[in-house]
Protein backbone atom coordinates (compact mmCIF):
# COMPACT_ATOMS: atom_id res chain seq x y z
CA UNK A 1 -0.43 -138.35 1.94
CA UNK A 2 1.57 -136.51 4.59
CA UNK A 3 -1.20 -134.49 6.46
CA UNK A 4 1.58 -132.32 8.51
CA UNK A 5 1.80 -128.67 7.79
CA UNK A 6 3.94 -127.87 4.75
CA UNK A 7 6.37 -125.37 5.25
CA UNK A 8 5.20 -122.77 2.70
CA UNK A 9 1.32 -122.87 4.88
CA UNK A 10 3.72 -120.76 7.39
CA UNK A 11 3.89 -118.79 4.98
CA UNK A 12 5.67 -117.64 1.73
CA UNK A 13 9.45 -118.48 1.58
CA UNK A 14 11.44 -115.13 1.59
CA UNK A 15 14.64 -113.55 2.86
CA UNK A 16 14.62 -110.93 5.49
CA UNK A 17 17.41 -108.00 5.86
CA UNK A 18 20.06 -108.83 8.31
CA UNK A 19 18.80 -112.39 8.60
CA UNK A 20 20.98 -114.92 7.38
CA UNK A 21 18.29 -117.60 6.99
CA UNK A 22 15.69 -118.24 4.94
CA UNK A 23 12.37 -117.76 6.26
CA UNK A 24 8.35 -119.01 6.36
CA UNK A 25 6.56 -116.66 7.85
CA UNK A 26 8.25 -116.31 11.34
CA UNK A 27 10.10 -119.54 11.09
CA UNK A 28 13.40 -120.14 10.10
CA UNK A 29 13.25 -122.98 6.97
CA UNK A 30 16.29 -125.41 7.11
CA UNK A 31 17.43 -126.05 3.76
CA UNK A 32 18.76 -129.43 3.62
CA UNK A 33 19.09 -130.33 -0.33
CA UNK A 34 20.01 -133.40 -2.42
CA UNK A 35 21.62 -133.11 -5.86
CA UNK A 36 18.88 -135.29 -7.99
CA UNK A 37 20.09 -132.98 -11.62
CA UNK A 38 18.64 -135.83 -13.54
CA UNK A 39 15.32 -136.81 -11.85
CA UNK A 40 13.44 -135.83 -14.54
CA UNK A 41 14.97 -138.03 -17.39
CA UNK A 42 15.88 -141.22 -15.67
CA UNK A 43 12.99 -141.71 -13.72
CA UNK A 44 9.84 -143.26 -14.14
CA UNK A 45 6.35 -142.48 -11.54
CA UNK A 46 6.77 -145.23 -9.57
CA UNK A 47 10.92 -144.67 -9.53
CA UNK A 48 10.61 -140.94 -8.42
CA UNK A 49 7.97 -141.93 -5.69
CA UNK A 50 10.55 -144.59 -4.52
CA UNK A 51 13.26 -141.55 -4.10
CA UNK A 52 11.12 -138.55 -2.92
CA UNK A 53 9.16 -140.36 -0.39
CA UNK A 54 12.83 -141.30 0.89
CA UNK A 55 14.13 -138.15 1.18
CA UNK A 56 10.91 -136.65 2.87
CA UNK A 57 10.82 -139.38 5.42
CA UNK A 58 14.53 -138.28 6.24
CA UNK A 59 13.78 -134.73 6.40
CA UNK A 60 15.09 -133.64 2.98
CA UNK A 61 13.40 -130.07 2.40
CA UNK A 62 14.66 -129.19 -1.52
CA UNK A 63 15.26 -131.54 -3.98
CA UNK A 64 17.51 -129.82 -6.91
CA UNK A 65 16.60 -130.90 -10.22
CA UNK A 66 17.22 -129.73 -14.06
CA UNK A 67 14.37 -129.49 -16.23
CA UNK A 68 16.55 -129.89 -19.13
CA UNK A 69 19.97 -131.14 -18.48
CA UNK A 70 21.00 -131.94 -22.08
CA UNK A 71 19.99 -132.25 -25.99
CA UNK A 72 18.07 -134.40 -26.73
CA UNK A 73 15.92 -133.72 -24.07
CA UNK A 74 13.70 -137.12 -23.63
CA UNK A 75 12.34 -138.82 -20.44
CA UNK A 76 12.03 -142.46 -19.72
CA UNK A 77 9.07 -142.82 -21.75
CA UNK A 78 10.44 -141.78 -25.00
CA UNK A 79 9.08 -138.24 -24.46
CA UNK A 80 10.48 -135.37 -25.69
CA UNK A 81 10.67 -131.65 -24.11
CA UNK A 82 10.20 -129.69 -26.89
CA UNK A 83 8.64 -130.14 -30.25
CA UNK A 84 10.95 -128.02 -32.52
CA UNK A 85 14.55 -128.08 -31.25
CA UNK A 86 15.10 -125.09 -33.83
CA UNK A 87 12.50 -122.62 -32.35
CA UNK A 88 12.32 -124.80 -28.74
CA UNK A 89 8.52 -124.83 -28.64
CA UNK A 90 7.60 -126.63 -25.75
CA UNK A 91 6.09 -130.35 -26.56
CA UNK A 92 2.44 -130.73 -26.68
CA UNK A 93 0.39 -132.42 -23.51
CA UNK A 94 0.51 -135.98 -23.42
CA UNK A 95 0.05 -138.85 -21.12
CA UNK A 96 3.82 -139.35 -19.37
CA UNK A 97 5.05 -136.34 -21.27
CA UNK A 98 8.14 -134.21 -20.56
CA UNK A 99 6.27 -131.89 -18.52
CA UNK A 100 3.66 -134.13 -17.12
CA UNK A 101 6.13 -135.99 -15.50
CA UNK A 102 7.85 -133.08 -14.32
CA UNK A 103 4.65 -132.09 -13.29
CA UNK A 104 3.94 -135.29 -11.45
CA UNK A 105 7.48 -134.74 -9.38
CA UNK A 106 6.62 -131.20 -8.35
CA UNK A 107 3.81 -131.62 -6.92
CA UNK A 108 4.55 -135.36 -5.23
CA UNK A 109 6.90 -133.48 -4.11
CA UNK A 110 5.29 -130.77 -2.36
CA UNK A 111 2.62 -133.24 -1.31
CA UNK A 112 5.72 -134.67 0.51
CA UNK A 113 6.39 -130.84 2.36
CA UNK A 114 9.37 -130.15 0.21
CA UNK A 115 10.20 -127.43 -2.53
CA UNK A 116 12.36 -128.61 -5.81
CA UNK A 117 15.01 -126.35 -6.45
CA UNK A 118 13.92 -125.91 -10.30
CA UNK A 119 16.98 -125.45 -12.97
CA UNK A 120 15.77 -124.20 -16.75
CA UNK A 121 18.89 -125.88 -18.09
CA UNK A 122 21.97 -127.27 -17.28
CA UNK A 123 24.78 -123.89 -17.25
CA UNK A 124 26.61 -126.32 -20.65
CA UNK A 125 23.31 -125.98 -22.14
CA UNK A 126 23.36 -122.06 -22.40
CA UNK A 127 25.11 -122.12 -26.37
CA UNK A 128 22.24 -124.07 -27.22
CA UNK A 129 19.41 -121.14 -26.54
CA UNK A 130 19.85 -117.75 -28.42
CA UNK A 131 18.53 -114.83 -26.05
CA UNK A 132 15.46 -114.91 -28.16
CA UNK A 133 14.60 -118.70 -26.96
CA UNK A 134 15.64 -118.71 -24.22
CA UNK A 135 13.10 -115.83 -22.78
CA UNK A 136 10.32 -118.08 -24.39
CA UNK A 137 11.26 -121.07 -22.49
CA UNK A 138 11.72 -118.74 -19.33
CA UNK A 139 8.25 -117.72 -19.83
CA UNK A 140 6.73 -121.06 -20.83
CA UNK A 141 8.49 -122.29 -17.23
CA UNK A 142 7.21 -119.43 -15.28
CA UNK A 143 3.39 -119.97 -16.46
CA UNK A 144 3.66 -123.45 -15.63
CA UNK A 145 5.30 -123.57 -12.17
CA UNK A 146 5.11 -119.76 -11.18
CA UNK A 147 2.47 -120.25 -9.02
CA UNK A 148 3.08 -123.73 -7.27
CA UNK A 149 3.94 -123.33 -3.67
CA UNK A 150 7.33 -125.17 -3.01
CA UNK A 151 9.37 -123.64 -6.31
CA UNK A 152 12.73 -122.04 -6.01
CA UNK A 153 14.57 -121.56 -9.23
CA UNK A 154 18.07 -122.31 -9.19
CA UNK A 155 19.98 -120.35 -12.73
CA UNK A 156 23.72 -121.68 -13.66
CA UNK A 157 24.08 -125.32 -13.11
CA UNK A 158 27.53 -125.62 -12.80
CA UNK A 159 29.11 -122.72 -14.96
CA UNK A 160 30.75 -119.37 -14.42
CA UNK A 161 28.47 -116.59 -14.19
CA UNK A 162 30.98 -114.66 -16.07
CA UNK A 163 30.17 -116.80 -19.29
CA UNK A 164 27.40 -115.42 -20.72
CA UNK A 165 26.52 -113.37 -17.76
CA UNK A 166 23.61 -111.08 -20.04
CA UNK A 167 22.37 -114.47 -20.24
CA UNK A 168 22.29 -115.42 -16.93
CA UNK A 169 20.87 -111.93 -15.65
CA UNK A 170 18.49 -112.05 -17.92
CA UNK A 171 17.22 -115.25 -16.89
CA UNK A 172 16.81 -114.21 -13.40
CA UNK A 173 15.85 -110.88 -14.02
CA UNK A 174 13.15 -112.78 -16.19
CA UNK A 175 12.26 -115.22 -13.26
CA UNK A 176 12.00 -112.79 -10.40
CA UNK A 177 9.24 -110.31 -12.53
CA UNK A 178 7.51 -113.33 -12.89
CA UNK A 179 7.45 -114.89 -10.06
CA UNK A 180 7.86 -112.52 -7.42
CA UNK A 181 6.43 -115.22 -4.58
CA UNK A 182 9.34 -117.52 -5.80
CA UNK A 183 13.07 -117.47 -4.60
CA UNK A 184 15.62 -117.40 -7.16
CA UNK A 185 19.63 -118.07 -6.95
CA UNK A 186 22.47 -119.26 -8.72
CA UNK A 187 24.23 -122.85 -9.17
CA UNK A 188 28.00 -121.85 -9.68
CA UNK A 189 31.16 -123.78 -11.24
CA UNK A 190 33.19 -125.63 -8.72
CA UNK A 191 35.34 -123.66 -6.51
CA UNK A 192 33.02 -120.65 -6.89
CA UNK A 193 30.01 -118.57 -5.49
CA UNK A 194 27.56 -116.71 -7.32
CA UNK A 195 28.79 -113.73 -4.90
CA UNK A 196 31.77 -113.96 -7.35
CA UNK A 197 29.69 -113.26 -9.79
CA UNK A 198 26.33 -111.28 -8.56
CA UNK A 199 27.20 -109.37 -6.18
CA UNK A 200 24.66 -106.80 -6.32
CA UNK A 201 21.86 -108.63 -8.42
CA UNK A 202 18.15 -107.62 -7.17
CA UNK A 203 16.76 -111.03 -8.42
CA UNK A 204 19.35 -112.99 -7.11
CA UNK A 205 17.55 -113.94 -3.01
CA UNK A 206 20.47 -115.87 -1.52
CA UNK A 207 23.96 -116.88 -2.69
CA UNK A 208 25.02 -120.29 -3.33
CA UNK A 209 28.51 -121.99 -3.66
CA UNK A 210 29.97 -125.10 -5.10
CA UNK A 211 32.55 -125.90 -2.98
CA UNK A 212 33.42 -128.82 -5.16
CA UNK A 213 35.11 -132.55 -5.26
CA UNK A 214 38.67 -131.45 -4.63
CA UNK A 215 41.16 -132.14 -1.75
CA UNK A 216 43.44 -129.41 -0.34
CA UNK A 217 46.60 -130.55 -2.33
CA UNK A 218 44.62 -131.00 -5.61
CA UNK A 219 44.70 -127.58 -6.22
CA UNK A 220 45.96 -128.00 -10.44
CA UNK A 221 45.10 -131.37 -11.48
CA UNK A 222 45.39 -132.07 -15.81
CA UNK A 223 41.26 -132.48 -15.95
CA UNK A 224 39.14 -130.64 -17.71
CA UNK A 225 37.77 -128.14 -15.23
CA UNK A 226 41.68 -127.27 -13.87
CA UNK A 227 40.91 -123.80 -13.68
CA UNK A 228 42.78 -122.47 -10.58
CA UNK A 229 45.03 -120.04 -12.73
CA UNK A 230 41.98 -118.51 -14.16
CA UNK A 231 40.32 -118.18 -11.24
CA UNK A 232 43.46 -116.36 -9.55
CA UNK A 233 43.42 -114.44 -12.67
CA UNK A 234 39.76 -113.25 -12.27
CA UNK A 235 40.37 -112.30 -7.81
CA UNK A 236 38.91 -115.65 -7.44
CA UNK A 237 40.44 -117.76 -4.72
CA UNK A 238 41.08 -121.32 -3.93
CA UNK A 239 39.81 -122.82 -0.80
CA UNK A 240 40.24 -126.39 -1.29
CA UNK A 241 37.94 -128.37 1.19
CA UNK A 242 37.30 -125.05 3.43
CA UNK A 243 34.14 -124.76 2.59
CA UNK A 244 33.36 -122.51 5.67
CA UNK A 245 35.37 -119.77 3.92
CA UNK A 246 32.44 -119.06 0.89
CA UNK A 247 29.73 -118.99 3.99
CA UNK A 248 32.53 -116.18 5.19
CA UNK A 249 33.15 -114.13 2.11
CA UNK A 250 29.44 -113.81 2.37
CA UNK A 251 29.37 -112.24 5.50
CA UNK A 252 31.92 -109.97 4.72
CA UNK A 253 30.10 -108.21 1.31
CA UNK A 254 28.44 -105.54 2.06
CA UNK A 255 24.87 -106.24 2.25
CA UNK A 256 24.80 -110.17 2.78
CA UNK A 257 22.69 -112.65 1.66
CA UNK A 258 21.67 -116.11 3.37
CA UNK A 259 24.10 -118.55 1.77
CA UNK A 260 24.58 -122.51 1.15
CA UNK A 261 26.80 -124.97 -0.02
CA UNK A 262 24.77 -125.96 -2.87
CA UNK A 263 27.55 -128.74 -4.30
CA UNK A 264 30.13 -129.95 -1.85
CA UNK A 265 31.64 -133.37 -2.34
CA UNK A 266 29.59 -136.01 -3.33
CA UNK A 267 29.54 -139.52 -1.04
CA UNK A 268 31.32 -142.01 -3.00
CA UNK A 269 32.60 -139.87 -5.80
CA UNK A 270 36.51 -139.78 -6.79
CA UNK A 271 38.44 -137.02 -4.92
CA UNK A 272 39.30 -134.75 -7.78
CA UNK A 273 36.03 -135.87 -9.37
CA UNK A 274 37.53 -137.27 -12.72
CA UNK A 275 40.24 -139.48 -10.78
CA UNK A 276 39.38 -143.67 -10.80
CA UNK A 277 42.59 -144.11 -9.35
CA UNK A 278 41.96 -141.21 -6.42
CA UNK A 279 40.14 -142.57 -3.06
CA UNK A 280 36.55 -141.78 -2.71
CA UNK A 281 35.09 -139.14 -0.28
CA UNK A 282 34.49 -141.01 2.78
CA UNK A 283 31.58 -140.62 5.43
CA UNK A 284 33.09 -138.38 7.87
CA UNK A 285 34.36 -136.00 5.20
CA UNK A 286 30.95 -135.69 3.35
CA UNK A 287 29.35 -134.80 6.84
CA UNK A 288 32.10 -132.37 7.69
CA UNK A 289 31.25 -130.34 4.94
CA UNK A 290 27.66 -129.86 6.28
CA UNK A 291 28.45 -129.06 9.92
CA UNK A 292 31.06 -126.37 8.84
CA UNK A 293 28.53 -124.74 6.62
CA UNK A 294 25.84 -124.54 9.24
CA UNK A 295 28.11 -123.52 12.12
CA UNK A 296 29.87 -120.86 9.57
CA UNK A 297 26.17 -119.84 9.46
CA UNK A 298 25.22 -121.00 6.25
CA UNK A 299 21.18 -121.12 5.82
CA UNK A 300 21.42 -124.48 4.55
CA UNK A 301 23.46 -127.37 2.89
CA UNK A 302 23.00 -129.54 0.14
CA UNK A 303 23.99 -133.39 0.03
CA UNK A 304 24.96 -135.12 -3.30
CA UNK A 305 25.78 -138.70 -4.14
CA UNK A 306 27.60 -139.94 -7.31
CA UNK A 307 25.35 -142.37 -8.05
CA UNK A 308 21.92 -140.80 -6.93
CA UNK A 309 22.61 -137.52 -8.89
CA UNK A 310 22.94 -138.75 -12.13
CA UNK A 311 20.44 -142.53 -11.32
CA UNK A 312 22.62 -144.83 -12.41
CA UNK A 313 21.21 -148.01 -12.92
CA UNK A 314 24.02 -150.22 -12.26
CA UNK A 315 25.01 -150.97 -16.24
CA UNK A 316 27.37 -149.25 -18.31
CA UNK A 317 29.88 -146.91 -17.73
CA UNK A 318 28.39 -143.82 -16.24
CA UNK A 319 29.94 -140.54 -15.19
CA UNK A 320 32.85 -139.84 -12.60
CA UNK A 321 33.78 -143.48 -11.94
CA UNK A 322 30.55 -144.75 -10.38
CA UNK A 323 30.02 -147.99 -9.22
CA UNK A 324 26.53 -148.31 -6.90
CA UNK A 325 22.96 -148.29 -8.21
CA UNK A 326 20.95 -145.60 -7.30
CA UNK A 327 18.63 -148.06 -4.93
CA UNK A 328 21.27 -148.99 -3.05
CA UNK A 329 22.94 -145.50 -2.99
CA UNK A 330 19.82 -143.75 -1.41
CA UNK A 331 20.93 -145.48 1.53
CA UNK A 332 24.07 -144.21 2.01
CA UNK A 333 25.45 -143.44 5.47
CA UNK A 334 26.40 -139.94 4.71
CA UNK A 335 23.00 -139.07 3.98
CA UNK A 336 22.08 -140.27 7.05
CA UNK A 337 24.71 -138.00 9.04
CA UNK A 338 23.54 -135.30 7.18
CA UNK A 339 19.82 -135.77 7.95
CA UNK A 340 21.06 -135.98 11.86
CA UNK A 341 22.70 -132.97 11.83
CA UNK A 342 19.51 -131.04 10.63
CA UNK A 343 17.35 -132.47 13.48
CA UNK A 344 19.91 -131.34 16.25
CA UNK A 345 20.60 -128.11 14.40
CA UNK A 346 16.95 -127.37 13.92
CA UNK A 347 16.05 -128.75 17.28
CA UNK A 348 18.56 -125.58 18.67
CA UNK A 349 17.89 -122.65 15.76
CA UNK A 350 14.28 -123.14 15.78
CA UNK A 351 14.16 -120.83 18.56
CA UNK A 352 17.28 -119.14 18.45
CA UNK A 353 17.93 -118.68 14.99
CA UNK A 354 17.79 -115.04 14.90
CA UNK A 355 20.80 -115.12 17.21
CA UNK A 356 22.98 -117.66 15.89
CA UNK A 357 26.18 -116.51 14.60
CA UNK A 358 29.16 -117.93 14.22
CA UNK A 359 31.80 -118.31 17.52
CA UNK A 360 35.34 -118.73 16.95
CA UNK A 361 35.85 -115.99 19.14
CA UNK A 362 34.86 -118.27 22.18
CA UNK A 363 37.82 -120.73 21.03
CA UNK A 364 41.05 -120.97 23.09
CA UNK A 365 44.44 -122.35 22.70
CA UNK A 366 45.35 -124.76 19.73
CA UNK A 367 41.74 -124.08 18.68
CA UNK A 368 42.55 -120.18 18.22
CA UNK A 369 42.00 -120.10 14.13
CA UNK A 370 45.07 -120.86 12.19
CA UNK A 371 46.01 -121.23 8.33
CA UNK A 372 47.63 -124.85 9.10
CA UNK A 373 44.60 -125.91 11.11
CA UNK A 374 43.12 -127.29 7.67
CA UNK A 375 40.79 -130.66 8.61
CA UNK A 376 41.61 -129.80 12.40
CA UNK A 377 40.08 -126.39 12.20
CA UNK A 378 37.32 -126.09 15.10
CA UNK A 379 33.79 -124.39 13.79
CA UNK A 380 31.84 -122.77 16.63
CA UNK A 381 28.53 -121.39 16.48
CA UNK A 382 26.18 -119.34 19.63
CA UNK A 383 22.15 -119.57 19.37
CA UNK A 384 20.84 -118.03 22.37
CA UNK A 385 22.25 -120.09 25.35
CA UNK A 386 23.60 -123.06 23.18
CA UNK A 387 27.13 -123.24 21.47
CA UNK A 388 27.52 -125.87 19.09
CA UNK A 389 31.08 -126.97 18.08
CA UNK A 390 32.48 -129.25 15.62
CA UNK A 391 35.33 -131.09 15.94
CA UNK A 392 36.77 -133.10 12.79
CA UNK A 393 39.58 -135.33 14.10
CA UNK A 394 38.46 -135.24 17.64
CA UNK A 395 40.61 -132.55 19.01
CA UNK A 396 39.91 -131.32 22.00
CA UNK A 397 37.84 -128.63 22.06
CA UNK A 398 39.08 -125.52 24.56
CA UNK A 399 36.97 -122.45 25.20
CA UNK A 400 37.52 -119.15 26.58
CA UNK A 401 36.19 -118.95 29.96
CA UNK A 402 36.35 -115.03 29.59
CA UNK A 403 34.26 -114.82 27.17
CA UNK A 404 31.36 -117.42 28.39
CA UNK A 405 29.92 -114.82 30.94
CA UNK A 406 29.12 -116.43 34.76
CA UNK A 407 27.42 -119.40 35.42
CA UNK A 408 27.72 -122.82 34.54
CA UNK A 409 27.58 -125.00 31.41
CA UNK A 410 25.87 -128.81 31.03
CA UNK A 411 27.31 -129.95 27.91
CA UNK A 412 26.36 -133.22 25.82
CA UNK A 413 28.49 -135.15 22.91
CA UNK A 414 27.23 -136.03 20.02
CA UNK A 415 28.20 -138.64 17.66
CA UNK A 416 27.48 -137.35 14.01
CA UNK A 417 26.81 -140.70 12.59
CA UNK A 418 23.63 -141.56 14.80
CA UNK A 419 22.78 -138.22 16.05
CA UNK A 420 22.31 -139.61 19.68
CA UNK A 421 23.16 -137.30 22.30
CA UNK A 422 25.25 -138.03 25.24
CA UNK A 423 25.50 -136.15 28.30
CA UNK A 424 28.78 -135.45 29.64
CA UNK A 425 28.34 -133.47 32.98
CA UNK A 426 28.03 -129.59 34.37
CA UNK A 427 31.43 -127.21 34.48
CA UNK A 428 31.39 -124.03 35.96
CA UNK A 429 32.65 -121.29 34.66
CA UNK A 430 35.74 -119.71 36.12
CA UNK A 431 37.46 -117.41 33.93
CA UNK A 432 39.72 -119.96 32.99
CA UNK A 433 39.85 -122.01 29.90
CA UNK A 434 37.88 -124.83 29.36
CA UNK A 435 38.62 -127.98 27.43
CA UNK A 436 36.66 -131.07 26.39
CA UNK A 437 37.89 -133.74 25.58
CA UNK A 438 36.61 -135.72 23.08
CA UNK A 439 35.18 -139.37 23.74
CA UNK A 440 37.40 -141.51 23.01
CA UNK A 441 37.02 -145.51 22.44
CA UNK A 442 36.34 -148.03 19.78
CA UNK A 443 34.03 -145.56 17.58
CA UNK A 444 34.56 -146.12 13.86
CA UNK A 445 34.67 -142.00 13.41
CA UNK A 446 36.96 -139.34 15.04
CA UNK A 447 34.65 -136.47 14.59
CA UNK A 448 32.14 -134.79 17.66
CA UNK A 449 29.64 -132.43 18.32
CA UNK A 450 30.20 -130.93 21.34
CA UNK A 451 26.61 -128.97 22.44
CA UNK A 452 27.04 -126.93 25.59
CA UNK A 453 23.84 -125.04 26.82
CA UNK A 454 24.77 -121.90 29.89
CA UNK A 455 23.19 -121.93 32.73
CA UNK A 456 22.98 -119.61 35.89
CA UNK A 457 24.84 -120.75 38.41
């Protein structure tokens, strides 16, 4: 058993006005997710020990799983959720039940020091609940896991808040009297934020945003979720891979919330999502999503692999063109990068996080922001004495020297896929621009962290 302090014995997990992280107690909480939807269906005990006790030892803090992702709703031992699909009255208690096992997960989970980002049901899921049921099931849910320590509901899974949004405000309105210790958000469709939706929601703690599987130029593709002119239609807008740009619109509303990529592109899923004939998402790009969250000042981001979300076992068809087993998937490099860039992150914002906000002010000459920049767009963030910047394709990064104050700066490069730090030497600060060049060699990635701490002269 993991005897270090669990985040939630800092205290209760909760927002704070004008903060845009999430908080224990004092301490900032780093949300770094994984997409496991179907967890609770594919998995046996000794399978979903196997994948927790992997993402804990990599510093995972929130695994997001649905209770119910779809009809019938039957685990891996043959058991089912609910004993009368008509009236959905939860099944009764036996051993390896629905819920037991669900049960079993939760708390291995939190026995691990990580919460499960809890769905009811998968958003596709909704036509199959009247109003009437789905309260019940609510209910049932919040007497059984209301009062565990390291719950945060997550409503939607992957629909438009606008369809069936009584529904979905109910739900969470339901949620939040319930369990008033416990978080609550909202999984949106691809593309889209629940700010696009719930703007003003009291229930709804933080915003969250799917900045899906598509590539800048796959804007209309002839799939089933080609929804751009709808979107348009509803003030919606398309950002493509800018993912930075939902942490943004955040910021901008009038009485923000700490926000997260909660679905970016998955490692080794089609680009465009339903094309086998598309190239998959490579290492670098998954990554890139996560550091231009976090230096957008995002409270969090949230990893997904094709094959880990949905456990595929290697046989049969599966969904979106997968090819890996889940076993060898929970390996993937990407995951790794991800898990580095929380340690360096968390290593800075641990002390600093009620400074941090984003920089792009401090960015000079072809790294001024522009709408061509696209994948060589430079994110900047200040915490305290630090400024973290991300560079994509290795551009050089140039700062203002005006804006950096007097002193010096002792800077380090970092290479995302190992995390290692490398220091790079002292500049003093002029006035004058700055650049930094990035390494350059026989690396198999182009993107860098630049960290630069100030320093009196």
């Amino acid at each position: 058993m993991n005897t270090e302090k669990k985040p939630w014995e800092y205290g209760l997990l909760h927002t704070e006005k004008g903060c845009p992280y999430l908080l224990n107690g004092d301490r900032m909480f780093f949300w770094l997710g994984d997409t496991a939807w179907l967890l609770f269906s594919k998995l046996n005990r000794e399978e979903m020990e196997t994948y927790l006790r992997n993402r804990a030892e990599k510093g995972f803090t929130v695994i997001q799983a649905v209770a119910v992702h779809h009809f019938p709703a039957v685990n891996v031992y043959g058991q089912a959720a609910f004993a009368d699909e008509e009236k959905k009255l939860p099944a009764g208690e036996t051993e390896n039940g629905y819920w037991e096992l669900i049960d079993f997960a939760v708390r291995r989970a939190a026995e691990l020091g990580m919460y499960v980002g809890l769905l009811p049901h998968w958003g596709d899921q909704r036509e199959k609940f009247t109003m009437a049921q789905m309260e019940s099931y609510v209910r049932f849910l919040a007497g059984r896991y209301g009062s565990e320590p390291n719950i945060i509901w997550v409503t939607g899974g992957d629909t438009r808040g606008s369809q069936g949004a009584d529904y979905w405000k109910t739900m969470g309105r339901l949620l939040k009297e319930r369990c008033p210790a416990q978080l609550v958000t909202f999984h949106p469709f691809g593309r889209t934020s629940s700010l696009d939706y719930f703007p003003e929601e009291d229930w709804l703690d933080f915003h969250m945003f799917q900045s899906g599987h598509r590539r800048y130029d796959q804007k209309v593709l002839d799939a089933w979720d080609d929804t751009v002119k709808q979107q348009e239609e509803a003030g919606i807008p398309y950002y493509g891979e800018d993912n930075w740009r939902y942490v943004q619109d955040v910021q901008k509303a009038g009485e923000p919330k700490p926000v997260l990529d909660g679905e970016p592109s998955y490692e080794h899923i089609p680009q465009g999502l339903h094309l086998g004939d598309q190239p998959y998402w490579s290492t670098e790009q998954v990554r890139r999503y996560g550091w231009w969250c976090m230096l957008a000042g995002g409270c969090g981001f949230t990893y997904g692999h094709n094959s880990v979300m949905q456990f595929y076992e290697g046989k049969g068809q599966g969904a979106f063109h997968v090819k890996l087993h889940w076993k060898d998937a929970i390996h993937g490099p990407a995951c790794d990068s991800v898990a580095h860039m929380k340690e360096i992150l968390e290593e800075i914002l641990a002390k600093h996080f009620r400074e941090a906000k984003p920089a792009q002010e401090l960015l000079a000459g072809d790294c001024v922001w522009e709408e061509t920049q696209k994948e060589e767009r430079i994110l900047a963030m200040e915490a305290g004495t630090w400024i973290v910047c991300y560079s994509y394709t290795g551009k050089t990064v140039e700062l203002d020297g005006s804006r950096l104050g007097e002193g010096a700066l002792s800077y380090w490069w970092v290479n995302p896929m190992s995390g290692v730090k490398s220091y790079g030497g002292r500049r003093e600060i002029s006035g004058e621009s700055l650049k930094f060049e990035t390494p350059k060699g026989d690396d198999a990635h182009k993107d860098w962290v630049l960290l630069l701490k100030k320093e009196e002269a």
